[in-house]
N, C-alpha and C. Protein backbone atom coordinates (compact mmCIF):
# COMPACT_ATOMS: atom_id res chain seq x y z
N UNK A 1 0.85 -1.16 0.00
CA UNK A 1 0.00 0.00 0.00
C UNK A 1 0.90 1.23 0.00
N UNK A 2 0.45 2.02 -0.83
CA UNK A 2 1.27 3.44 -1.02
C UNK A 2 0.89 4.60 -1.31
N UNK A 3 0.56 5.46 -0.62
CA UNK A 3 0.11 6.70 -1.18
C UNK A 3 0.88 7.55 -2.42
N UNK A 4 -0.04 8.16 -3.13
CA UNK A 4 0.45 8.55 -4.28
C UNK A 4 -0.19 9.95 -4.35
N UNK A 5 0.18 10.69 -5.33
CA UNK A 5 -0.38 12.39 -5.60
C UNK A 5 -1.34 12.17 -5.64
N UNK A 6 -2.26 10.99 -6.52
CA UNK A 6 -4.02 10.94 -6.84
C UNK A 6 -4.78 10.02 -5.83
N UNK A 7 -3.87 9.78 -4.56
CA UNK A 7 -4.32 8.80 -3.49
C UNK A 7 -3.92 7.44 -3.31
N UNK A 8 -4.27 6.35 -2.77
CA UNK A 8 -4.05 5.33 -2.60
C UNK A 8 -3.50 4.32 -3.47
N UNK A 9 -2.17 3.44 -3.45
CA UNK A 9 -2.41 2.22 -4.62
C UNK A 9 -2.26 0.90 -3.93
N UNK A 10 -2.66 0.01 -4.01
CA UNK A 10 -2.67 -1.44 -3.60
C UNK A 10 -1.96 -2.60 -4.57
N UNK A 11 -1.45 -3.24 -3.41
CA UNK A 11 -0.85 -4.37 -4.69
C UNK A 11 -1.35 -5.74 -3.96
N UNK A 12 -1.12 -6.77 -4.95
CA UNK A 12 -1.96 -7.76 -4.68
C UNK A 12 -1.72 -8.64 -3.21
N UNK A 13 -0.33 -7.79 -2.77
CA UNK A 13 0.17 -8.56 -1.33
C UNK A 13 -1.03 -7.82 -0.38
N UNK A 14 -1.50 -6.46 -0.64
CA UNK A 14 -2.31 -5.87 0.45
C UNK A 14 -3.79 -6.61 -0.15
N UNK A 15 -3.78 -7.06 -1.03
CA UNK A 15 -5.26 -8.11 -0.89
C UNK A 15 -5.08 -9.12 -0.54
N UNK A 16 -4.22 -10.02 -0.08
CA UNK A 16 -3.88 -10.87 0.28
C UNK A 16 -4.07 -10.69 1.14
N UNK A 17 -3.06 -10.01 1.90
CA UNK A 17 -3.84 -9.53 3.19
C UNK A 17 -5.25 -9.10 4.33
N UNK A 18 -5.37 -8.57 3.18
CA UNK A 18 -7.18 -8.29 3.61
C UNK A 18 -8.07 -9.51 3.47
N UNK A 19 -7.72 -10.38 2.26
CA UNK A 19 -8.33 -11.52 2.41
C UNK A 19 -8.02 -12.77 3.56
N UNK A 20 -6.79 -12.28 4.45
CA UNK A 20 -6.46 -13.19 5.10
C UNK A 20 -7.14 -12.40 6.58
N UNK A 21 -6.78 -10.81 7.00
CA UNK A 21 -7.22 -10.09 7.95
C UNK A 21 -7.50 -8.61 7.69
N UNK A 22 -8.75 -8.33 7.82
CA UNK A 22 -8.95 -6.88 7.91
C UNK A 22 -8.48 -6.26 8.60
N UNK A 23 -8.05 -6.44 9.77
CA UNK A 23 -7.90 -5.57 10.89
C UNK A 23 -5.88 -5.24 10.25
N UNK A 24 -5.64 -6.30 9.62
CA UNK A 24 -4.12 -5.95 8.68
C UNK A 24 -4.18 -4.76 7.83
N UNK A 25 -4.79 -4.97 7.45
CA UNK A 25 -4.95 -3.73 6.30
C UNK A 25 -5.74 -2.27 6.81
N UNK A 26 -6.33 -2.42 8.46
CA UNK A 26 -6.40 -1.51 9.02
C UNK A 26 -5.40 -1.01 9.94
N UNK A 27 -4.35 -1.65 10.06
CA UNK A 27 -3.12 -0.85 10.34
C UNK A 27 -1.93 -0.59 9.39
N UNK A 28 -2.29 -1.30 8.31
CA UNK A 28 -1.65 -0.84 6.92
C UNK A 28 -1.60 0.72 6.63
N UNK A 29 -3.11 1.04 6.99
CA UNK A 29 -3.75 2.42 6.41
C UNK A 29 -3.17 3.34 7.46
N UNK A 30 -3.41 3.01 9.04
CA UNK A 30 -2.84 3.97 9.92
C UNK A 30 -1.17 4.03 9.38
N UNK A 31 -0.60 3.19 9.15
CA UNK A 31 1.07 3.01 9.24
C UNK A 31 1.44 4.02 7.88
N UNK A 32 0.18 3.97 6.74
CA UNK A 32 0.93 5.45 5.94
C UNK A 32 0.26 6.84 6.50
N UNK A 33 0.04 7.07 7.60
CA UNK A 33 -0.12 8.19 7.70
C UNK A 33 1.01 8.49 9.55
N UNK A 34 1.46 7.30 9.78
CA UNK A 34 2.08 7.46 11.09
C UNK A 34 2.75 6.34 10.59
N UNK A 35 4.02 6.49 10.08
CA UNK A 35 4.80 4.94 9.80
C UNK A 35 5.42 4.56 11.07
N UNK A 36 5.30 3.12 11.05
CA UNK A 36 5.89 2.21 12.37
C UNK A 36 6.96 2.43 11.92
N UNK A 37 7.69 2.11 13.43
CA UNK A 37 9.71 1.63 12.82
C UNK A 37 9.28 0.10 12.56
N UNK A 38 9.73 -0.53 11.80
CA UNK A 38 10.10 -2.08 11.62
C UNK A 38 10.59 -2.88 11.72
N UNK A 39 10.61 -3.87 12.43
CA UNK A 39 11.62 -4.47 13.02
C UNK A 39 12.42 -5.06 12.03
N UNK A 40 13.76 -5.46 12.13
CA UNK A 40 14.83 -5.64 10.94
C UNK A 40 14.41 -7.53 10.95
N UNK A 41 15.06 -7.50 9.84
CA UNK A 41 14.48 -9.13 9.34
C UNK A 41 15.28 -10.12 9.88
N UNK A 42 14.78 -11.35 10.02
CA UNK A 42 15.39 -12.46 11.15
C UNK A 42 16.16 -12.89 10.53
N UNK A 43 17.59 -13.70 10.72
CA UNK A 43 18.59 -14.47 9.91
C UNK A 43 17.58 -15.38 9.04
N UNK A 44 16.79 -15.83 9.71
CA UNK A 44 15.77 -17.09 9.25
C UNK A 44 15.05 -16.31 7.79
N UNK A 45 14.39 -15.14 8.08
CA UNK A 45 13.50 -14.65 7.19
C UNK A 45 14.78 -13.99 5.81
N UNK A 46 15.70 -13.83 6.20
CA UNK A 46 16.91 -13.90 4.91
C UNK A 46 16.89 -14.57 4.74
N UNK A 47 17.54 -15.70 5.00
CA UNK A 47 17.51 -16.77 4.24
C UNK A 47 16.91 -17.36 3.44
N UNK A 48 15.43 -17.17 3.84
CA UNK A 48 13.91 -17.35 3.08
C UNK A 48 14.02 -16.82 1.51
N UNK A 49 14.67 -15.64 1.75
CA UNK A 49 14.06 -14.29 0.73
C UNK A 49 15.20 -15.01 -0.08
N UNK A 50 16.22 -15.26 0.32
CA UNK A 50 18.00 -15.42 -0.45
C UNK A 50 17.45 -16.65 -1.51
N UNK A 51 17.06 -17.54 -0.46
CA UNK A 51 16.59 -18.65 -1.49
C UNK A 51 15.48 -18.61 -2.31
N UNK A 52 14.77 -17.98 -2.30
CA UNK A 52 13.46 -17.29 -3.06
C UNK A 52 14.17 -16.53 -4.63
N UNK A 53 15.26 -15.54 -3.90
CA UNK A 53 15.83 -14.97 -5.44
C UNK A 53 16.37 -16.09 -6.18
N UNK A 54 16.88 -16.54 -5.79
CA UNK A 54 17.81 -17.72 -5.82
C UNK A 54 16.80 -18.35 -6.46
N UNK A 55 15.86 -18.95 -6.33
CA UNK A 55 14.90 -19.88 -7.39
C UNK A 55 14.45 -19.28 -8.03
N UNK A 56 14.14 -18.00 -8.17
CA UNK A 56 13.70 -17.32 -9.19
C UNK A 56 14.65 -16.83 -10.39
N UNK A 57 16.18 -16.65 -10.08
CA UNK A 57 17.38 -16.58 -11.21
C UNK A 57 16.76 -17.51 -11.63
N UNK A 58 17.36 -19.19 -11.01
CA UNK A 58 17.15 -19.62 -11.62
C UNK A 58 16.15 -20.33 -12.70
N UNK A 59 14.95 -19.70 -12.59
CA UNK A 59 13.91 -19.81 -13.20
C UNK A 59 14.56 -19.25 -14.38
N UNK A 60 14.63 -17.99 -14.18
CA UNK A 60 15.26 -16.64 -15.55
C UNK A 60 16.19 -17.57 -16.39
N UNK A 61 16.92 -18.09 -15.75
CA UNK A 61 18.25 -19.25 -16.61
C UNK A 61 17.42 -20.18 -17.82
N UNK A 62 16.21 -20.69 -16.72
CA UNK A 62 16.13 -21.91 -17.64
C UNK A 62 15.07 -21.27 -18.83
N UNK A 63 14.18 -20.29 -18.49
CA UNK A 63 13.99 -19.50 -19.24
C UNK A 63 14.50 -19.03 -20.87
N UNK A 64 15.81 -18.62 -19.99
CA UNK A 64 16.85 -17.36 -21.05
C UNK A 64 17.28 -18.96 -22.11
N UNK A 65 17.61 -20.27 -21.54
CA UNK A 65 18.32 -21.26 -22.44
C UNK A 65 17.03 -21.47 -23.31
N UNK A 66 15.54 -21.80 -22.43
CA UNK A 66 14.78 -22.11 -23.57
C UNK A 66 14.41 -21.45 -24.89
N UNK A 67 13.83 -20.25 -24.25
CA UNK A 67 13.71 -19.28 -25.22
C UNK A 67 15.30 -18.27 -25.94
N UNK A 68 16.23 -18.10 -25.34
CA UNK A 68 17.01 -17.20 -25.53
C UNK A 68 16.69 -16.03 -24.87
N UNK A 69 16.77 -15.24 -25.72
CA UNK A 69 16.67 -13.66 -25.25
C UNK A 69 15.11 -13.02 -24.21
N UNK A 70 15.48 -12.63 -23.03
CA UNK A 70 14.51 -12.49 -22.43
C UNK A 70 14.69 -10.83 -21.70
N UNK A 71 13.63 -10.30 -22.15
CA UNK A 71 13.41 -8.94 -21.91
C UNK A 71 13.08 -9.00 -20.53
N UNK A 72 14.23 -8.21 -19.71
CA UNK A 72 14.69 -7.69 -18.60
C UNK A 72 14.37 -6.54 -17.50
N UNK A 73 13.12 -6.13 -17.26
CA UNK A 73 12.63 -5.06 -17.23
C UNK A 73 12.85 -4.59 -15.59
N UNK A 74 13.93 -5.59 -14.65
CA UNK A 74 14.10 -5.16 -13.44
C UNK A 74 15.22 -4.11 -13.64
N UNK A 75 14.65 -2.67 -12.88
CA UNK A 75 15.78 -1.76 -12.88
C UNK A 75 15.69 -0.77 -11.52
N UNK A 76 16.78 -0.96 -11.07
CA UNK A 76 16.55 -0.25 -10.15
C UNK A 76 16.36 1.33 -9.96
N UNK A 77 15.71 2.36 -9.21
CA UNK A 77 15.19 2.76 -9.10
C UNK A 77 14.29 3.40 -10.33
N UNK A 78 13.53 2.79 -10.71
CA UNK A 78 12.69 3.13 -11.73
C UNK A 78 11.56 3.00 -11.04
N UNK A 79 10.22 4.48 -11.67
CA UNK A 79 8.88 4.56 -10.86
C UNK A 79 7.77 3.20 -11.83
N UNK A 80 7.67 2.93 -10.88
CA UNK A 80 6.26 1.86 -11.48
C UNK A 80 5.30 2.79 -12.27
N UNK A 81 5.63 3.68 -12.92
CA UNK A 81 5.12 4.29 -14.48
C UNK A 81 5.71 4.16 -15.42
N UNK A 82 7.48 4.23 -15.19
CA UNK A 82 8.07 3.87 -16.11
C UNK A 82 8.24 2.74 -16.23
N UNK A 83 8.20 1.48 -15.27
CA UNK A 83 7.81 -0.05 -15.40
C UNK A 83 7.02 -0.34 -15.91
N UNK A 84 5.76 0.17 -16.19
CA UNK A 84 4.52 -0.20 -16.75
C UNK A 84 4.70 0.40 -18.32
N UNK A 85 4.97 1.33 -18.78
CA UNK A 85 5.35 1.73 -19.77
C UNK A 85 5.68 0.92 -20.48
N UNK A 86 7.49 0.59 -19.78
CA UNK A 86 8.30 -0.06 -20.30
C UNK A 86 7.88 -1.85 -20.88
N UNK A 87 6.46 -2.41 -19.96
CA UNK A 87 6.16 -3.37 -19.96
C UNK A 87 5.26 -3.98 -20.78
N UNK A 88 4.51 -2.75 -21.12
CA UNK A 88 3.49 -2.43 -22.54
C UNK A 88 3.72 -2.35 -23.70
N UNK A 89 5.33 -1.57 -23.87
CA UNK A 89 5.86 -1.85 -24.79
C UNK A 89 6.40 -3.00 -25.55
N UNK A 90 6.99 -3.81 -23.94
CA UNK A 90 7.63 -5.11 -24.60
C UNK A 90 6.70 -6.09 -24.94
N UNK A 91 5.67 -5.69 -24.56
CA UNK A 91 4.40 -6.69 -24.99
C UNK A 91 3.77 -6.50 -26.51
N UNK A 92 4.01 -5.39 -26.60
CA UNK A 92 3.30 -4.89 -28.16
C UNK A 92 4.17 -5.35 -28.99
N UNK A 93 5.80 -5.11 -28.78
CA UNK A 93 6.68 -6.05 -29.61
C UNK A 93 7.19 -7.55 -30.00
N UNK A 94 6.20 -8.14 -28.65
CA UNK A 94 5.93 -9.61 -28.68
C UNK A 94 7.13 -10.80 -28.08
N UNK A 95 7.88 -9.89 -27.24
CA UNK A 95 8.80 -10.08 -26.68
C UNK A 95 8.68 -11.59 -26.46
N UNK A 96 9.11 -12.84 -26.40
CA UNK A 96 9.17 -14.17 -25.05
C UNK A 96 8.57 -14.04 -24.27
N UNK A 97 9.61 -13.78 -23.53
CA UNK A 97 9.65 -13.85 -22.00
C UNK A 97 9.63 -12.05 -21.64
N UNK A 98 9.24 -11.72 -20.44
CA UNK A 98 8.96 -10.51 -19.77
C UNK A 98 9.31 -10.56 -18.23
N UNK A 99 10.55 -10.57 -18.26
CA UNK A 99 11.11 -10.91 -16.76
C UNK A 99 10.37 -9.39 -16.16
N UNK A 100 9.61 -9.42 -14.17
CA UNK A 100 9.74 -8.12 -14.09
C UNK A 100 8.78 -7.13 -14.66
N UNK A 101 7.83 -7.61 -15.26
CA UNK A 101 6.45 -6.98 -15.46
C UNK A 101 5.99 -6.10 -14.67
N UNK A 102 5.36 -4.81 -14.73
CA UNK A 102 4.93 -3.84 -14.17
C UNK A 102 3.41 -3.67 -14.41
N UNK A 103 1.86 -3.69 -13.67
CA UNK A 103 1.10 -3.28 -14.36
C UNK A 103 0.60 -1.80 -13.74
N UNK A 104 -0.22 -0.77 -14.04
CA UNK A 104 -0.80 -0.44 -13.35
C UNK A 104 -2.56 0.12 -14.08
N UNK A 105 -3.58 -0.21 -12.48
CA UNK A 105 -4.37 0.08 -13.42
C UNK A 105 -5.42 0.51 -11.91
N UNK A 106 -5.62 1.96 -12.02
CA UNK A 106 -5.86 2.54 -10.52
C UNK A 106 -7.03 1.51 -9.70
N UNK A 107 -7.02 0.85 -8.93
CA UNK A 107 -6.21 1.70 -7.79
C UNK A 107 -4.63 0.91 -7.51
N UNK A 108 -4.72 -0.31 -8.08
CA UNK A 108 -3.78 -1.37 -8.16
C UNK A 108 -2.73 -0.76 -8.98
N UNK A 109 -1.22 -1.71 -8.64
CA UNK A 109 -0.03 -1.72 -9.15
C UNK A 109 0.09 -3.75 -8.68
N UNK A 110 0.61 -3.84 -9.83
CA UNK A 110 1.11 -4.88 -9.63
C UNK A 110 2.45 -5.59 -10.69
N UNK A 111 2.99 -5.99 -10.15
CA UNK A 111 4.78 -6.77 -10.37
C UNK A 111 4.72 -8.06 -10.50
N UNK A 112 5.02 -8.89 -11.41
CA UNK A 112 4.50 -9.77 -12.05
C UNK A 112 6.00 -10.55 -12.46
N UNK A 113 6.37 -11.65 -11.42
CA UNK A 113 7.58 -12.52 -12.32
C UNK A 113 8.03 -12.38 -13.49
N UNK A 114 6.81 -13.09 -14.34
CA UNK A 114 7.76 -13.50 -15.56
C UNK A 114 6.16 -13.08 -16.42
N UNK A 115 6.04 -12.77 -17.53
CA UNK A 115 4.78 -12.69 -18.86
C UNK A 115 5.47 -13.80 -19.34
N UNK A 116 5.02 -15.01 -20.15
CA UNK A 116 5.24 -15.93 -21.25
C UNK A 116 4.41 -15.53 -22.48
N UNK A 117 5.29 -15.68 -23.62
CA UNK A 117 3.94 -15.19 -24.79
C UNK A 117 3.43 -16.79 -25.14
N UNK A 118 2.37 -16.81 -25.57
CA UNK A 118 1.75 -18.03 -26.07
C UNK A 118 1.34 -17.31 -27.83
N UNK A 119 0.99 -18.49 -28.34
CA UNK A 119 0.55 -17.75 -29.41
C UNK A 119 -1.10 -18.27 -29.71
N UNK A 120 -1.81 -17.55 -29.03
CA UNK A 120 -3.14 -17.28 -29.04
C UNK A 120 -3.82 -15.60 -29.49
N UNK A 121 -3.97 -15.44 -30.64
CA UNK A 121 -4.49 -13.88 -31.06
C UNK A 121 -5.02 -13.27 -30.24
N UNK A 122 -4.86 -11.90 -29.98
CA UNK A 122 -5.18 -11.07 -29.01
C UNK A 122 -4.99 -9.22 -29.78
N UNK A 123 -5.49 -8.39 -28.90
CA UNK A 123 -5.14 -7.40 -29.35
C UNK A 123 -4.04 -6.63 -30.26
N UNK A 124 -3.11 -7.44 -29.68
CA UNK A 124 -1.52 -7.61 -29.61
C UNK A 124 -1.09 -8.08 -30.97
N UNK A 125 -1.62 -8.62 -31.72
CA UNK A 125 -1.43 -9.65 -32.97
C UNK A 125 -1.54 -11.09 -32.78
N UNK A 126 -1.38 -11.91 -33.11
CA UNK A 126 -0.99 -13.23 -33.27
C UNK A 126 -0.65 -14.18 -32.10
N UNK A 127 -0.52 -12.98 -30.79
CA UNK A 127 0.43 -13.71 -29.46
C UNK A 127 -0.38 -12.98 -28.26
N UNK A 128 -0.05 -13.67 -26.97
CA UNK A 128 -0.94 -12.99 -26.24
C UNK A 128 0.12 -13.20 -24.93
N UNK A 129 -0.34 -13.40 -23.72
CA UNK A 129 0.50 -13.25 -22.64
C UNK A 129 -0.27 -14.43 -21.93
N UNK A 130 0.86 -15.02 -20.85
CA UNK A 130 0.51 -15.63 -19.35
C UNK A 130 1.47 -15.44 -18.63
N UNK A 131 0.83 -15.07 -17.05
CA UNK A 131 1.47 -15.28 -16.10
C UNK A 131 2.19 -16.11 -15.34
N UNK A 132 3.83 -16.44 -15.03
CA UNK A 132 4.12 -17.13 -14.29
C UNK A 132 4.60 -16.09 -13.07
N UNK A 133 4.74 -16.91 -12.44
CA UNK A 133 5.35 -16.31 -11.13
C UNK A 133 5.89 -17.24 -9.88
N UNK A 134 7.46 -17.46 -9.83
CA UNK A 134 8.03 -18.10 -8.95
C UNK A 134 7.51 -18.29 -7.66
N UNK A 135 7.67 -19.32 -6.75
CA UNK A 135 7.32 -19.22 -5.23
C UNK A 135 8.15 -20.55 -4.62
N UNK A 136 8.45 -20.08 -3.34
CA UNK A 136 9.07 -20.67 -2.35
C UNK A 136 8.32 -21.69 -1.52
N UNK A 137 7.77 -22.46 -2.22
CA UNK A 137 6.68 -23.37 -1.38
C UNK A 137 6.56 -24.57 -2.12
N UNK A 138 6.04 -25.56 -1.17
CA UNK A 138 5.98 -26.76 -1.86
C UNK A 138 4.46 -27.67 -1.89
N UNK A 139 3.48 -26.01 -2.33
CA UNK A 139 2.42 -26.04 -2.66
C UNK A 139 1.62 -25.20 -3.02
N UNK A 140 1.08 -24.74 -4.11
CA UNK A 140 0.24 -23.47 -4.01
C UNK A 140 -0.42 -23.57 -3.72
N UNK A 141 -0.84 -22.07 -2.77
CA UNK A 141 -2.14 -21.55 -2.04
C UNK A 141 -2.77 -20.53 -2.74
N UNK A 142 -4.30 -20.58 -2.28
CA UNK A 142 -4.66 -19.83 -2.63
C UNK A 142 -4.60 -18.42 -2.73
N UNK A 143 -3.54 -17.97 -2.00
CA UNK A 143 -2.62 -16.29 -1.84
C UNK A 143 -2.07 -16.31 -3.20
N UNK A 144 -1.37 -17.18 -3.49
CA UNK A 144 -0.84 -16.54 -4.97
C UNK A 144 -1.58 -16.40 -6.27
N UNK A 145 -3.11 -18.00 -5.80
CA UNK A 145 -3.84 -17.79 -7.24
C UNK A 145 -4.71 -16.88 -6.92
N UNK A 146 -4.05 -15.71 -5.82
CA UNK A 146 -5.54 -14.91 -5.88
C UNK A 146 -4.56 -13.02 -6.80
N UNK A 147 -3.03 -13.26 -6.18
CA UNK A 147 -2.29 -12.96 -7.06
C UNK A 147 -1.52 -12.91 -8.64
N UNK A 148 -2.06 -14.50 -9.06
CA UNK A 148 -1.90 -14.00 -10.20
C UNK A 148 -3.14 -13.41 -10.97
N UNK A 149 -4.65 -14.48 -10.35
CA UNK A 149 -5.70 -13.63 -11.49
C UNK A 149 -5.82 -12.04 -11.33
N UNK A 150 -5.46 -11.28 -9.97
CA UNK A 150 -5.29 -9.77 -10.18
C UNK A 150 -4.19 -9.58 -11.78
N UNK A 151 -2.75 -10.20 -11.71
CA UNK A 151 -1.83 -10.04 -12.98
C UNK A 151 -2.62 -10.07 -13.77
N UNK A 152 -3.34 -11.40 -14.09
CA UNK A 152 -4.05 -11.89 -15.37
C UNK A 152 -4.89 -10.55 -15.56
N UNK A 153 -5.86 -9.77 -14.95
CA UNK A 153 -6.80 -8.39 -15.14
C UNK A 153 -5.99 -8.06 -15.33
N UNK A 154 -4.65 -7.14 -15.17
CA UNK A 154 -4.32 -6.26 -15.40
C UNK A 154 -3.79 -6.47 -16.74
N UNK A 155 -2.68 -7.53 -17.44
CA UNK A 155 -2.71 -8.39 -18.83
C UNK A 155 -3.67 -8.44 -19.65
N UNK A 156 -5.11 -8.44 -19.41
CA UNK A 156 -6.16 -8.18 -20.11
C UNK A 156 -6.30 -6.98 -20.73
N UNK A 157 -6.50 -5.85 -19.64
CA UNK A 157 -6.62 -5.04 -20.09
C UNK A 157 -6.06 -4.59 -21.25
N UNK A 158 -4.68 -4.82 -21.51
CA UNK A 158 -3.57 -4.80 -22.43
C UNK A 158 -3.73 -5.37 -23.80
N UNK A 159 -4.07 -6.94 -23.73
CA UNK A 159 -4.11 -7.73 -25.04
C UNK A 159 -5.56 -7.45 -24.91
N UNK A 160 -7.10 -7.67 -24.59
CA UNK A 160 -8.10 -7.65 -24.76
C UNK A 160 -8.93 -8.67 -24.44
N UNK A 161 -7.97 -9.74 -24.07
CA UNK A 161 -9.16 -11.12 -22.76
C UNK A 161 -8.30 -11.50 -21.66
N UNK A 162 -9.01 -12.25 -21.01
CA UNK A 162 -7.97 -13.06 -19.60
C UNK A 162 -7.11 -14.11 -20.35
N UNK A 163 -6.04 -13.92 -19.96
CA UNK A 163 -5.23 -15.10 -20.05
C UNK A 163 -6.24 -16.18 -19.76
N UNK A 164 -5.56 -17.75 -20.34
CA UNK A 164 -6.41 -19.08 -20.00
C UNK A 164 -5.81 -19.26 -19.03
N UNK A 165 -4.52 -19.62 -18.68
CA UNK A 165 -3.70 -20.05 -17.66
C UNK A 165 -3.07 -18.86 -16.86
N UNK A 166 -2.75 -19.31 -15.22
CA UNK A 166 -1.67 -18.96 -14.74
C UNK A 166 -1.08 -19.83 -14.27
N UNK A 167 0.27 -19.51 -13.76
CA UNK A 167 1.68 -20.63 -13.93
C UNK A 167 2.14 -20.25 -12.09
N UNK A 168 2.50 -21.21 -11.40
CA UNK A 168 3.13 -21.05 -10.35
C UNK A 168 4.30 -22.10 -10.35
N UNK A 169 5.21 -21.14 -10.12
CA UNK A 169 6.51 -21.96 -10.72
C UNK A 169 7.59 -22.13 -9.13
């Protein structure tokens, strides 16, 4: 959750949230207007995250060998306008792969692993998009498939239907 010049934006972790506890996302709301200090992250909860990037390179690897060339769109400090931009574009050009996806579509922002193109006609021409998106688990829950069909809307909007699939990788 983040306030912005035109108000509020949400990403699919703060619906997650709310779908898991309201009363979360009611101190979400107090915390941007009075931010907590935060407590610093546990050796344990690094480690978590380390191995998380860590399966997600290597996702990008096996990726980059299948397909080759895979449009790269993580940059650091860049505003999630120019991510989304940048992400619309690589979609109109029909890119592969879309490491790093940006969408936005008010009130939501959302960041999106990987786009795969399929070739199913769409707005787009000839090719259309699906969502994958890495995870550290050795099962999906319903938190992430509630995360990717937000991706999948926002992908729509773009090519002109829902993706068929999403991918939890």
């Amino acid at each position: 959750m983040q306030k912005t010049t035109t108000g509020k934006t949400y990403s699919a972790s703060d619906l997650v949230s709310f779908a898991a506890c309201s009363h979360l996302t009611y101190l979400d709301l107090i915390n941007l207007d009075t931010p907590l200090e935060k407590a610093a992250d546990s050796e344990e909860a690094i480690l978590i995250q380390d191995k998380g990037f860590a399966h997600e390179a290597a996702y990008l690897a096996s990726l980059e060998k299948r397909y080759g060339k895979v449009l790269n769109l993580q940059k650091k400090g860049a505003s999630d306008v120019e991510s989304a931009h940048d992400t619309i574009a690589g979609m109109k050009t029909g890119a592969q792969v879309i490491f790093q996806a940006t969408f936005l579509s008010a009130p939501w922002v959302g960041h999106s692993d990987f786009l795969v193109r399929v070739e199913t006609p769409s707005l787009l021409g000839d090719y259309s998009y699906e969502v994958e998106d890495t995870k550290l688990a050795r099962t999906t829950s319903a938190k992430f498939i509630l995360q990717l069909c937000l991706y999948s809307e926002m992908v729509a909007e773009v090519q002109g239907f829902l993706p068929k699939h999403v991918h939890v990788v």
